[in-house]
N, C-alpha and C. Protein backbone atom coordinates (compact mmCIF):
# COMPACT_ATOMS: atom_id res chain seq x y z
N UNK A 1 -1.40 -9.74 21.39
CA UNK A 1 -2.20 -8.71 20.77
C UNK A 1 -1.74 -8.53 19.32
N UNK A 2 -2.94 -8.62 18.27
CA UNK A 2 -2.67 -8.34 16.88
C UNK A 2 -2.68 -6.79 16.54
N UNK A 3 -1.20 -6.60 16.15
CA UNK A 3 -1.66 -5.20 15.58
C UNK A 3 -2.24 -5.05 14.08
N UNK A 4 -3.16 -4.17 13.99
CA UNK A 4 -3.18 -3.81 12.59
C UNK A 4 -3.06 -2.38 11.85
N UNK A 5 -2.63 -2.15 10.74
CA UNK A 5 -1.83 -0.77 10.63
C UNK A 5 -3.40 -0.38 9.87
N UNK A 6 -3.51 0.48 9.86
CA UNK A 6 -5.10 1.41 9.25
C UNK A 6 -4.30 2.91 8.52
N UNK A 7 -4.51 3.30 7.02
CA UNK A 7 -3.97 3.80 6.51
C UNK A 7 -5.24 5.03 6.12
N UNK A 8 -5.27 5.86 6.69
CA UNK A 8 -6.71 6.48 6.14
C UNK A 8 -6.06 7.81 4.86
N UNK A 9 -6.78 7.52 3.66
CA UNK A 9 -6.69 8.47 2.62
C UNK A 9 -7.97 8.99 2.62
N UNK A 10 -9.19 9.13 3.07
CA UNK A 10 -9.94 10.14 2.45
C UNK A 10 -11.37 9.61 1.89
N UNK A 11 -12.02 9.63 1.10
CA UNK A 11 -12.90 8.99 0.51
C UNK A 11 -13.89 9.64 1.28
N UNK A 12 -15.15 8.89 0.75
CA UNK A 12 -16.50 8.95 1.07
C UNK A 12 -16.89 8.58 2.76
N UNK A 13 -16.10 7.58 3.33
CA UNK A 13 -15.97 6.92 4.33
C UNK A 13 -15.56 8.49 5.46
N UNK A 14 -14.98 9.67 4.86
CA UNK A 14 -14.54 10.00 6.02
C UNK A 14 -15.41 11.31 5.81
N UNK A 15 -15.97 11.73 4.74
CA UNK A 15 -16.50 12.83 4.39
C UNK A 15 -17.79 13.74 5.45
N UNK A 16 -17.51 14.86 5.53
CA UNK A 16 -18.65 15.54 6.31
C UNK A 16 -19.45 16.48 5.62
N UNK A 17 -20.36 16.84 6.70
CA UNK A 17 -21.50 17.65 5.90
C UNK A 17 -21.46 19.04 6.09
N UNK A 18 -21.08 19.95 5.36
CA UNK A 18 -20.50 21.33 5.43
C UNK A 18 -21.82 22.09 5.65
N UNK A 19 -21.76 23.11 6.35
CA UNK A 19 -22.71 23.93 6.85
C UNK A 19 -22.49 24.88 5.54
N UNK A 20 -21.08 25.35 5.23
CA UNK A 20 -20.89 26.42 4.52
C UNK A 20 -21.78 26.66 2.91
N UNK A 21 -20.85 25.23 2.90
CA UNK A 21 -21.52 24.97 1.33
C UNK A 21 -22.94 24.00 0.69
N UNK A 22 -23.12 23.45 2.14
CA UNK A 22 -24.39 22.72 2.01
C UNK A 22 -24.14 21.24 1.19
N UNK A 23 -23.00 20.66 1.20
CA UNK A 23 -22.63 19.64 0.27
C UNK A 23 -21.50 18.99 1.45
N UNK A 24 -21.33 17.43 0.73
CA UNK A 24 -20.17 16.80 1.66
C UNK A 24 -18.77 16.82 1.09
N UNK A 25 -18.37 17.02 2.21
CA UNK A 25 -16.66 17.28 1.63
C UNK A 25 -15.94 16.76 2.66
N UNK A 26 -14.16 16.58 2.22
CA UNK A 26 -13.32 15.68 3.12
C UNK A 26 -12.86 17.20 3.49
N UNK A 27 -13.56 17.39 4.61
CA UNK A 27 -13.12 18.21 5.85
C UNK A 27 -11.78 17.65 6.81
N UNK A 28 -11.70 16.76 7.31
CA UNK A 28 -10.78 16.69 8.65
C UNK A 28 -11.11 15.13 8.93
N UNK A 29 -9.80 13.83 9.35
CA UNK A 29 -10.20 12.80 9.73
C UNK A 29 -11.38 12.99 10.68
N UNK A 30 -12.29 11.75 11.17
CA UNK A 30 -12.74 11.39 11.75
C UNK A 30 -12.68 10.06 11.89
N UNK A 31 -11.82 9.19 11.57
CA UNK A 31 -11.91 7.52 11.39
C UNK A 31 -11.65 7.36 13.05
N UNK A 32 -10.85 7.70 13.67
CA UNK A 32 -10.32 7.70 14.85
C UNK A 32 -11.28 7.46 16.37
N UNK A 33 -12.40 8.14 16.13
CA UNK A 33 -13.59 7.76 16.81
C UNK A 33 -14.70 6.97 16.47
N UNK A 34 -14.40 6.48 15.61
CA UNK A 34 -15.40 5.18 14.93
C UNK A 34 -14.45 3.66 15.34
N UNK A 35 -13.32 3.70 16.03
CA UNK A 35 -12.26 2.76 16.61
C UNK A 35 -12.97 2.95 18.01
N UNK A 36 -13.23 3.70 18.46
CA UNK A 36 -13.54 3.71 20.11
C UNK A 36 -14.44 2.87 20.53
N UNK A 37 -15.80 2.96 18.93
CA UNK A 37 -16.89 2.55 19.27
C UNK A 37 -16.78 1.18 19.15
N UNK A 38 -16.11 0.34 18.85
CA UNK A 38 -16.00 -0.97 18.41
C UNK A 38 -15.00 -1.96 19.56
N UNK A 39 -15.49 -2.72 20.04
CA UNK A 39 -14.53 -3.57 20.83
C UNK A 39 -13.31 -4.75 20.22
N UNK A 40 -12.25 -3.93 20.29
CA UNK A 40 -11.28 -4.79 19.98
C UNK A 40 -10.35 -4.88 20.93
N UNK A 41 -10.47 -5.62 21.89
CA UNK A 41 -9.77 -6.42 22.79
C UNK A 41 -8.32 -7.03 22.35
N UNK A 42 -8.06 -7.60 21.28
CA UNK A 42 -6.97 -8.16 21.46
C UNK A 42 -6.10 -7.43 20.08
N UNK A 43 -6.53 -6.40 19.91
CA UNK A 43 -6.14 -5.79 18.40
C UNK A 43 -5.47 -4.24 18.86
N UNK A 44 -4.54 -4.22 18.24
CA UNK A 44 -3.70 -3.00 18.49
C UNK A 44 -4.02 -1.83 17.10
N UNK A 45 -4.76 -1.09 17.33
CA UNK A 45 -5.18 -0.40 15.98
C UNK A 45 -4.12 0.65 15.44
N UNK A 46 -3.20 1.03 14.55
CA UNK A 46 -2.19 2.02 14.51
C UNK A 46 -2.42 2.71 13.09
N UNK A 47 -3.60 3.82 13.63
CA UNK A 47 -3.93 4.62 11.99
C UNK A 47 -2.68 5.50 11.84
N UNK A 48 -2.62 5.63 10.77
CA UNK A 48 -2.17 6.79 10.47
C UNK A 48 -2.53 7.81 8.89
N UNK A 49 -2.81 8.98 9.36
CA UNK A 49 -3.72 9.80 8.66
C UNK A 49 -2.51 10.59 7.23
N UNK A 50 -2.84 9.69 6.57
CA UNK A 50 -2.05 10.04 5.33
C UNK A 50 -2.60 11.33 4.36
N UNK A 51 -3.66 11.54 3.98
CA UNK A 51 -4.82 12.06 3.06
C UNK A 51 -5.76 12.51 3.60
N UNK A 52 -6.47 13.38 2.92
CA UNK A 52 -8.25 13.12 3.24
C UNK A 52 -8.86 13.45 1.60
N UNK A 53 -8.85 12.88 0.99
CA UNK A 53 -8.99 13.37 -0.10
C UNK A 53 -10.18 12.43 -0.95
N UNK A 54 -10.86 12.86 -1.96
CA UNK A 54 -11.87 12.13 -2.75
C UNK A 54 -10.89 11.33 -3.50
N UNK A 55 -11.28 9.95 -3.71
CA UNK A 55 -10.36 9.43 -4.65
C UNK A 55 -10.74 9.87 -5.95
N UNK A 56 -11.39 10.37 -6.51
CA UNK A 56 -11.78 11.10 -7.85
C UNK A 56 -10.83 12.09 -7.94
N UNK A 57 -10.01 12.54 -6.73
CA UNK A 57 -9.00 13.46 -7.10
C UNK A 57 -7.76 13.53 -6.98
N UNK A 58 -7.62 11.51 -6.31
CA UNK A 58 -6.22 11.15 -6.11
C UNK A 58 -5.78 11.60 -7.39
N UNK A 59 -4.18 11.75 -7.65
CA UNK A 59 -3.30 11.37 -8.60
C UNK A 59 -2.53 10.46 -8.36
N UNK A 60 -1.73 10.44 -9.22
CA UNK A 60 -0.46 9.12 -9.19
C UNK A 60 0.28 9.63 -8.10
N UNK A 61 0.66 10.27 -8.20
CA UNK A 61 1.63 11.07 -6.98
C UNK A 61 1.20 10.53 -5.65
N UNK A 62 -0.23 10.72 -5.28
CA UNK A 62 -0.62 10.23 -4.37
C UNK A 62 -1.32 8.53 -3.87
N UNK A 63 -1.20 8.09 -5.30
CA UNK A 63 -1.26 6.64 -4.94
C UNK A 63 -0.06 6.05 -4.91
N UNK A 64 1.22 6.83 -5.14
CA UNK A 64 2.63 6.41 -4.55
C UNK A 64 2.78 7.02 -3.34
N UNK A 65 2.19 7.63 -2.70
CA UNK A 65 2.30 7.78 -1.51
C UNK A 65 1.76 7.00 -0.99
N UNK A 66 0.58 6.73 -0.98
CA UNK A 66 -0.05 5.48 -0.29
C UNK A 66 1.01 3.78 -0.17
N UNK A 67 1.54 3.43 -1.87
CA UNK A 67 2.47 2.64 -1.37
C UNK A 67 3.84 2.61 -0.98
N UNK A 68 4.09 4.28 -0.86
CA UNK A 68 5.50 4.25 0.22
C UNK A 68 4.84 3.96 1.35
N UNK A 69 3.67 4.62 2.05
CA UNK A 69 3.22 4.20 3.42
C UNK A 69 3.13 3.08 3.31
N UNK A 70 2.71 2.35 2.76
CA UNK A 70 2.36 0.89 3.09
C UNK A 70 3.54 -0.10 3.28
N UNK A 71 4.41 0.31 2.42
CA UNK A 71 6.09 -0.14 2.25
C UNK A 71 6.83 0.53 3.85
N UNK A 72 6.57 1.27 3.93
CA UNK A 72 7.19 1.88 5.38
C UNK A 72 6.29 0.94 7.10
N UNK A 73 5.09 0.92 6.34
CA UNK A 73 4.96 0.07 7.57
C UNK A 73 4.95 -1.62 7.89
N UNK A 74 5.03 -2.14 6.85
CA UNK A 74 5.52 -3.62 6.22
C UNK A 74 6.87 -4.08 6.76
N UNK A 75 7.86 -2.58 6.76
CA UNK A 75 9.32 -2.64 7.04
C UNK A 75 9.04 -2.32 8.65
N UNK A 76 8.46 -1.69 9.38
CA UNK A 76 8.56 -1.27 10.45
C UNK A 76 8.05 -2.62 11.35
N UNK A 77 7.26 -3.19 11.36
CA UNK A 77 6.97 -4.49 12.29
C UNK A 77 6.15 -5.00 11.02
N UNK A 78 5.97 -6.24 10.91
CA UNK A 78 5.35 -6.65 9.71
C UNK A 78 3.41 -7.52 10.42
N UNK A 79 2.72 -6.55 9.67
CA UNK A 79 1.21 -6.88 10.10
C UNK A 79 0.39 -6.95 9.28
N UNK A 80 -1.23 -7.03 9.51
CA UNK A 80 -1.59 -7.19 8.51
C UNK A 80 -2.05 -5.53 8.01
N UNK A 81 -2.58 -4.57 7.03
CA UNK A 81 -2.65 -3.25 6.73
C UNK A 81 -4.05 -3.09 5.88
N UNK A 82 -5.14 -2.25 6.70
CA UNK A 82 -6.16 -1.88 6.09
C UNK A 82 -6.26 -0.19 5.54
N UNK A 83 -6.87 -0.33 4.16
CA UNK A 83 -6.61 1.23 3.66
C UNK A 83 -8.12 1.85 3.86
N UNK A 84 -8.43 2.77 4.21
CA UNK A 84 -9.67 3.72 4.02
C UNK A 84 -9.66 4.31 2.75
N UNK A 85 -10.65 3.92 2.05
CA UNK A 85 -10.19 5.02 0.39
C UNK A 85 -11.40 5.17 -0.19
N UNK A 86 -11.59 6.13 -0.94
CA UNK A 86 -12.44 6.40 -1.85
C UNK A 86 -12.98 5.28 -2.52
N UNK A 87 -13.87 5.03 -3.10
CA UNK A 87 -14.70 3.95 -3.64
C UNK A 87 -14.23 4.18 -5.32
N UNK A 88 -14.46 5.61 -5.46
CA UNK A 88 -14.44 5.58 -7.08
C UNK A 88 -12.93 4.65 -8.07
N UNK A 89 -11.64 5.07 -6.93
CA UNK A 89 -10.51 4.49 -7.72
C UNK A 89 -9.65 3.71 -6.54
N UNK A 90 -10.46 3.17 -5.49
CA UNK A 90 -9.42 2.27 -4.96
C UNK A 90 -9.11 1.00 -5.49
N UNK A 91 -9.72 0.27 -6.76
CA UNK A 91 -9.43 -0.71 -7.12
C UNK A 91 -7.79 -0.18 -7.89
N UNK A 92 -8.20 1.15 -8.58
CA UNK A 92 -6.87 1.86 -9.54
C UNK A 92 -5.53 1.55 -8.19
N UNK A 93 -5.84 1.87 -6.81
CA UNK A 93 -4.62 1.76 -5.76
C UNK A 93 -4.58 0.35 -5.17
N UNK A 94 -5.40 -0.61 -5.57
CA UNK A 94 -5.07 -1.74 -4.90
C UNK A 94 -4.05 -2.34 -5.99
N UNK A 95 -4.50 -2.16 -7.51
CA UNK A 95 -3.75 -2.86 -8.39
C UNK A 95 -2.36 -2.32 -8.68
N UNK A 96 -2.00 -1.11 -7.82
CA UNK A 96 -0.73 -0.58 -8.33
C UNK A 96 0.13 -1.46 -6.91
N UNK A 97 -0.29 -1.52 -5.48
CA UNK A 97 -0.26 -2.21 -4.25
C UNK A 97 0.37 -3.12 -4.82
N UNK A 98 -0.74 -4.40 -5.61
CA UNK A 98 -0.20 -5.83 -5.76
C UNK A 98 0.59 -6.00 -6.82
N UNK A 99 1.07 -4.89 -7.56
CA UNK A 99 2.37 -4.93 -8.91
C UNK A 99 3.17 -4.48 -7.79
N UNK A 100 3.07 -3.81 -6.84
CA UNK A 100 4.88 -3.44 -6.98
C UNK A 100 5.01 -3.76 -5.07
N UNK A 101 3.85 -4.72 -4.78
CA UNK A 101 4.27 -5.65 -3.42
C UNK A 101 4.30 -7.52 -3.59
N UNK A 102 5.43 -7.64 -3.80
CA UNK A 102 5.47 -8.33 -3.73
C UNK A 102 5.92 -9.19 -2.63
N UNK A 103 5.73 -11.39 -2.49
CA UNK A 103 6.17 -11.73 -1.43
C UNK A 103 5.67 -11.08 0.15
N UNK A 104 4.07 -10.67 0.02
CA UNK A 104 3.50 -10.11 0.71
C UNK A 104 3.45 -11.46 2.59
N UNK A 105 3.75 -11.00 3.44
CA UNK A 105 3.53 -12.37 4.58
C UNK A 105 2.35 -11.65 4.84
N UNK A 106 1.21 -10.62 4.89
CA UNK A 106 -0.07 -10.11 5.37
C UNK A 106 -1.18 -9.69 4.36
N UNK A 107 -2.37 -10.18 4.73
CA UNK A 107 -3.38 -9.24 3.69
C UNK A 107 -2.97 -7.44 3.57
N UNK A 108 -3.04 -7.01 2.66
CA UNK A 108 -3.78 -5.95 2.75
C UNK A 108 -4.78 -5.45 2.27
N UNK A 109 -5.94 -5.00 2.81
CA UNK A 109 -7.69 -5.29 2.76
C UNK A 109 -7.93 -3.19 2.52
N UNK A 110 -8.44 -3.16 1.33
CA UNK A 110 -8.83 -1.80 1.11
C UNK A 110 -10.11 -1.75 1.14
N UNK A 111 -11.09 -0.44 1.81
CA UNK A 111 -12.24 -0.43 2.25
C UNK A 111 -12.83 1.29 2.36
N UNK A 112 -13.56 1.24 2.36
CA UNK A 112 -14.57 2.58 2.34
C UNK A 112 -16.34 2.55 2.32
N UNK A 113 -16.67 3.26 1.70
CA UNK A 113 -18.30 3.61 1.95
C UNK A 113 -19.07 4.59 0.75
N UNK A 114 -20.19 4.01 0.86
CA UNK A 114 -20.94 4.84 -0.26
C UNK A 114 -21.67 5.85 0.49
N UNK A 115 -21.86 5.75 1.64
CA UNK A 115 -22.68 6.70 2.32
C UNK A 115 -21.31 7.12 3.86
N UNK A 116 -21.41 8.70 4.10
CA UNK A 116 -20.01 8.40 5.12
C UNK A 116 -20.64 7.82 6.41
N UNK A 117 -19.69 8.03 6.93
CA UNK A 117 -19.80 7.23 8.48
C UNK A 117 -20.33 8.41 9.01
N UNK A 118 -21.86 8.39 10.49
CA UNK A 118 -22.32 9.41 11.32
C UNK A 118 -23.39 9.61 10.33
N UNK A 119 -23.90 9.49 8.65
CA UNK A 119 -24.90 9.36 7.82
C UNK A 119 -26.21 8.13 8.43
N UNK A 120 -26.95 8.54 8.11
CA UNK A 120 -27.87 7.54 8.15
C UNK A 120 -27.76 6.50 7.08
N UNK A 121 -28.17 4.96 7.47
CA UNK A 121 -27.65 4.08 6.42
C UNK A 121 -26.41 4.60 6.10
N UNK A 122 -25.53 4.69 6.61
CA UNK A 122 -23.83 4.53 6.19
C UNK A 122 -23.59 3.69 6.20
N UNK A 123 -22.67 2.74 5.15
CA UNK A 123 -22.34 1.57 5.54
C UNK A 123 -20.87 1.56 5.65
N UNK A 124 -20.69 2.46 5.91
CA UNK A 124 -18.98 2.84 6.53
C UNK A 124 -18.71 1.69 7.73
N UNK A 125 -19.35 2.06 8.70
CA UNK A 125 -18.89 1.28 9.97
C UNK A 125 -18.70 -0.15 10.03
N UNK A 126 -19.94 -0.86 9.00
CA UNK A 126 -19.89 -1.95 8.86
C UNK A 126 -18.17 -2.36 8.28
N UNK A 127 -18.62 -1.42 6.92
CA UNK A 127 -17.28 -1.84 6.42
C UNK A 127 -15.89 -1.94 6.91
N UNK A 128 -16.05 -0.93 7.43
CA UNK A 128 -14.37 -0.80 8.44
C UNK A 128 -14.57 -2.30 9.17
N UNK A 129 -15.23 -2.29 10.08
CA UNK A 129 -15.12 -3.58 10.94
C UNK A 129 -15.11 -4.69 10.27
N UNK A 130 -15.79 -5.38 9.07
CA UNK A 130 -15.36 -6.52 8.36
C UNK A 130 -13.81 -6.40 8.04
N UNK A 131 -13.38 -5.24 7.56
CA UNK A 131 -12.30 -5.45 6.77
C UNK A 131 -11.09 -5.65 7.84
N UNK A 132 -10.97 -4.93 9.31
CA UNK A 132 -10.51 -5.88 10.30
C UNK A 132 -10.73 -6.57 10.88
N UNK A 133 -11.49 -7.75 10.75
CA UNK A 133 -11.50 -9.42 10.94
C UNK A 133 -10.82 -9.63 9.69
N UNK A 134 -11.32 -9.14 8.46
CA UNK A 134 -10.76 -9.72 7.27
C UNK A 134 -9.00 -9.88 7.36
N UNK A 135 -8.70 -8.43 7.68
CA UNK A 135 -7.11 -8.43 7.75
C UNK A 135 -6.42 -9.55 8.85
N UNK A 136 -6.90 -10.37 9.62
CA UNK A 136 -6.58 -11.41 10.13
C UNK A 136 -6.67 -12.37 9.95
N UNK A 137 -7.86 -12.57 8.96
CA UNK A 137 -8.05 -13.90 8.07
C UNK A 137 -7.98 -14.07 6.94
N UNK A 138 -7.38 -13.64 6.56
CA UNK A 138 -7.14 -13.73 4.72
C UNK A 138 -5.77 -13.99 4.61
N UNK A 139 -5.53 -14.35 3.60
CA UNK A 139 -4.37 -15.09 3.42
C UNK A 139 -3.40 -13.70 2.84
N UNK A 140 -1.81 -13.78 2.81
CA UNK A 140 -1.42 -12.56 1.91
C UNK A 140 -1.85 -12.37 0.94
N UNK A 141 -2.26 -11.26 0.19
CA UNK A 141 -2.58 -10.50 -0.84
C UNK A 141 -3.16 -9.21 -0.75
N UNK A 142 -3.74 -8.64 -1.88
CA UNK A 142 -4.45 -7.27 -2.05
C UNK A 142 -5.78 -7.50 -2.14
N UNK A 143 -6.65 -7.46 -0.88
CA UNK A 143 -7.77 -7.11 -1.30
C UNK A 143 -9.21 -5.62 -1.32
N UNK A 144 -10.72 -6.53 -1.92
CA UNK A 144 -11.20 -4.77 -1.92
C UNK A 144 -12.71 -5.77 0.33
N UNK A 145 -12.50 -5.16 0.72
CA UNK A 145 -13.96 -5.93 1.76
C UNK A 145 -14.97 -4.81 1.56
N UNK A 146 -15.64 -5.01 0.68
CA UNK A 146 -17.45 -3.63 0.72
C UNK A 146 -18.62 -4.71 1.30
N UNK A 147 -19.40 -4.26 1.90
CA UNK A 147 -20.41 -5.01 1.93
C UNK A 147 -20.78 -6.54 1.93
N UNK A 148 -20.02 -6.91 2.86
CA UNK A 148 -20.09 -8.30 3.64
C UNK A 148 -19.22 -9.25 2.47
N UNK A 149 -18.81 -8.55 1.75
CA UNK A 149 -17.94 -9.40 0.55
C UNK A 149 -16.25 -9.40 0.54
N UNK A 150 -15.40 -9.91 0.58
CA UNK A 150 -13.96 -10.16 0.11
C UNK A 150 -13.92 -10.38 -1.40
N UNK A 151 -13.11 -9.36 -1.88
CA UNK A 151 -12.63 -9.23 -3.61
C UNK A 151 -11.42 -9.34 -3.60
N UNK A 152 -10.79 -10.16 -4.65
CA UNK A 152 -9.10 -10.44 -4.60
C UNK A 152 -9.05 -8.98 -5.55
N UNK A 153 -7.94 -8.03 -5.39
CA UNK A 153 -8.60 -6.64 -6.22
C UNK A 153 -8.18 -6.82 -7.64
N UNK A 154 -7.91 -7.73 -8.19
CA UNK A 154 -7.81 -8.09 -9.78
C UNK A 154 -9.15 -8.44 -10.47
N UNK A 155 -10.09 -8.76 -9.56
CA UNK A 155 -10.98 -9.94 -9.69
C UNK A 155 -12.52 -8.91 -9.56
N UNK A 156 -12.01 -7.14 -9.17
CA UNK A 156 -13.41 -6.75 -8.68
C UNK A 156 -13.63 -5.95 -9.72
N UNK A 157 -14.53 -4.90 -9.54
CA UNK A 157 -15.30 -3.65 -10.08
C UNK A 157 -16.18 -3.24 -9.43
N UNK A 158 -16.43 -1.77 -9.56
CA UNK A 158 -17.21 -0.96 -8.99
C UNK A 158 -18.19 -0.87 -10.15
N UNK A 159 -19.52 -1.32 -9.59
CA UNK A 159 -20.70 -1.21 -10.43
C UNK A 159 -21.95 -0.24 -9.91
N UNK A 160 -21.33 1.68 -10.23
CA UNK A 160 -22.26 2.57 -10.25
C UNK A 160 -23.56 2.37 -10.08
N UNK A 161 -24.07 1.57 -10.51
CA UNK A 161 -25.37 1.49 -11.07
C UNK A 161 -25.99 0.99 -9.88
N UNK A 162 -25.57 0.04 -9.34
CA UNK A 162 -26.27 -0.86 -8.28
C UNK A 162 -25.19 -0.35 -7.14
N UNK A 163 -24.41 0.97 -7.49
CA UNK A 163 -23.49 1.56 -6.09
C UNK A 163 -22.87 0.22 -5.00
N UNK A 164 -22.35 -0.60 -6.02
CA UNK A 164 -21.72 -1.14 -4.53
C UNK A 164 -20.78 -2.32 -5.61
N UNK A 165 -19.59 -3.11 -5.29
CA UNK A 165 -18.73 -4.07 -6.33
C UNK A 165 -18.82 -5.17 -6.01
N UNK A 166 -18.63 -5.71 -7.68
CA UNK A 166 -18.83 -6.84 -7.92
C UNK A 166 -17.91 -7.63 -8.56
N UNK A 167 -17.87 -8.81 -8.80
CA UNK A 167 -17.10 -9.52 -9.65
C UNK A 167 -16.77 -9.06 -11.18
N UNK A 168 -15.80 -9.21 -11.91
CA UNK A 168 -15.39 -8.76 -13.06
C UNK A 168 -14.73 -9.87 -13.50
C-alpha cells in the first residue's frame, strides 16, 4: 500500500457558502469527505489539516509553515506529498518548496480549484484525484496538477483571464 501525505492549507478548493454573509469563505476543512468518495484501494491517504486559509492571505510565516510540514513529513516515512492550496499564490509556495527541498526521492504535486468542491462545475474533485495518480508518477520534484495538466512549478503561471495555468 502507497501512502500519500495530503497537506490541506485552505484555498478555494475547500471554501463554503456562508448563510451569514451570503459570500464563500474558508469556514472549516472539508477535504476529508471528498477521500471517501473516491476509490483508493491500494493508497493510504494521511491528511493533515494545517490551514484553511485564502492564499491571497497566506504570509511568509505561513508558507514556512507549510514547508516545515512538508519537511516533517519527508522525515517521518518518506512518500510522495500533495498540497491543497489556494490558486492565487501557490506557485509563490511551490517555488519557496523547491529552493529550500532539496535531493527530493518523491514528487510533491500542489493542487486546488477555481470553483470549491460540493459547487456546481467544481473542478476541485477532479483536481485532487489527478494530482494523486500524479504523486505516484512523477518523478521527484515540485509540481502545480490543475486541470488535466502537470506544471514543473518554475515553468507555470496562473492566467486570470482564462482562470486556469499555463505555461510561462
Amino acid at each position: 500500500m502507497l501512502r500519500i501525505y495530503v497537506i490541506a492549507t485552505g484555498g478555494t478548493i475547500e471554501k463554503v457558502y456562508s448563510e451569514q454573509t451570503g459570500n464563500v469563505q474558508n469556514l472549516d476543512s472539508k477535504i476529508d469527505r471528498y477521500f471517501r468518495m473516491l476509490r483508493l484501494p491500494d493508497a493510504e491517504i494521511a491528511v493533515t489539516h494545517l490551514m484553511n486559509k485564502d492564499s491571497l492571505e497566506m504570509t511568509d510565516a505561513d508558507r514556512e509553515r507549510v514547508l516545515a510540514k512538508v519537511r516533517e513529513k519527508l522525515q517521518e516515512a518518506a512518500a510522495p506529498v500533495v498540497i491543497t492550496h489556494g490558486t492565487d499564490t501557490m506557485v509563490e509556495t511551490g517555488l519557496l518548496l523547491q529552493k529550500n527541498l532539496r535531493d527530493l526521492r518523491y514528487p510533491i504535486v500542489l493542487t486546488g480549484a477555481m470553483t470549491p468542491l460540493g459547487f456546481e462545475g467544481s473542478d476541485g474533485l477532479q483536481n485532487l484525484t489527478e494530482s494523486l495518480l500524479a504523486a505516484r508518477m512523477l518523478a521527484p520534484g515540485v509540481y502545480v496538477v490543475m486541470h488535466n495538466q502537470v506544471f514543473p512549478v518554475d515553468r507555470v503561471r496562473k492566467d486570470r483571464e482564462l482562470a486556469r495555468f499555463v505555461w510561462k
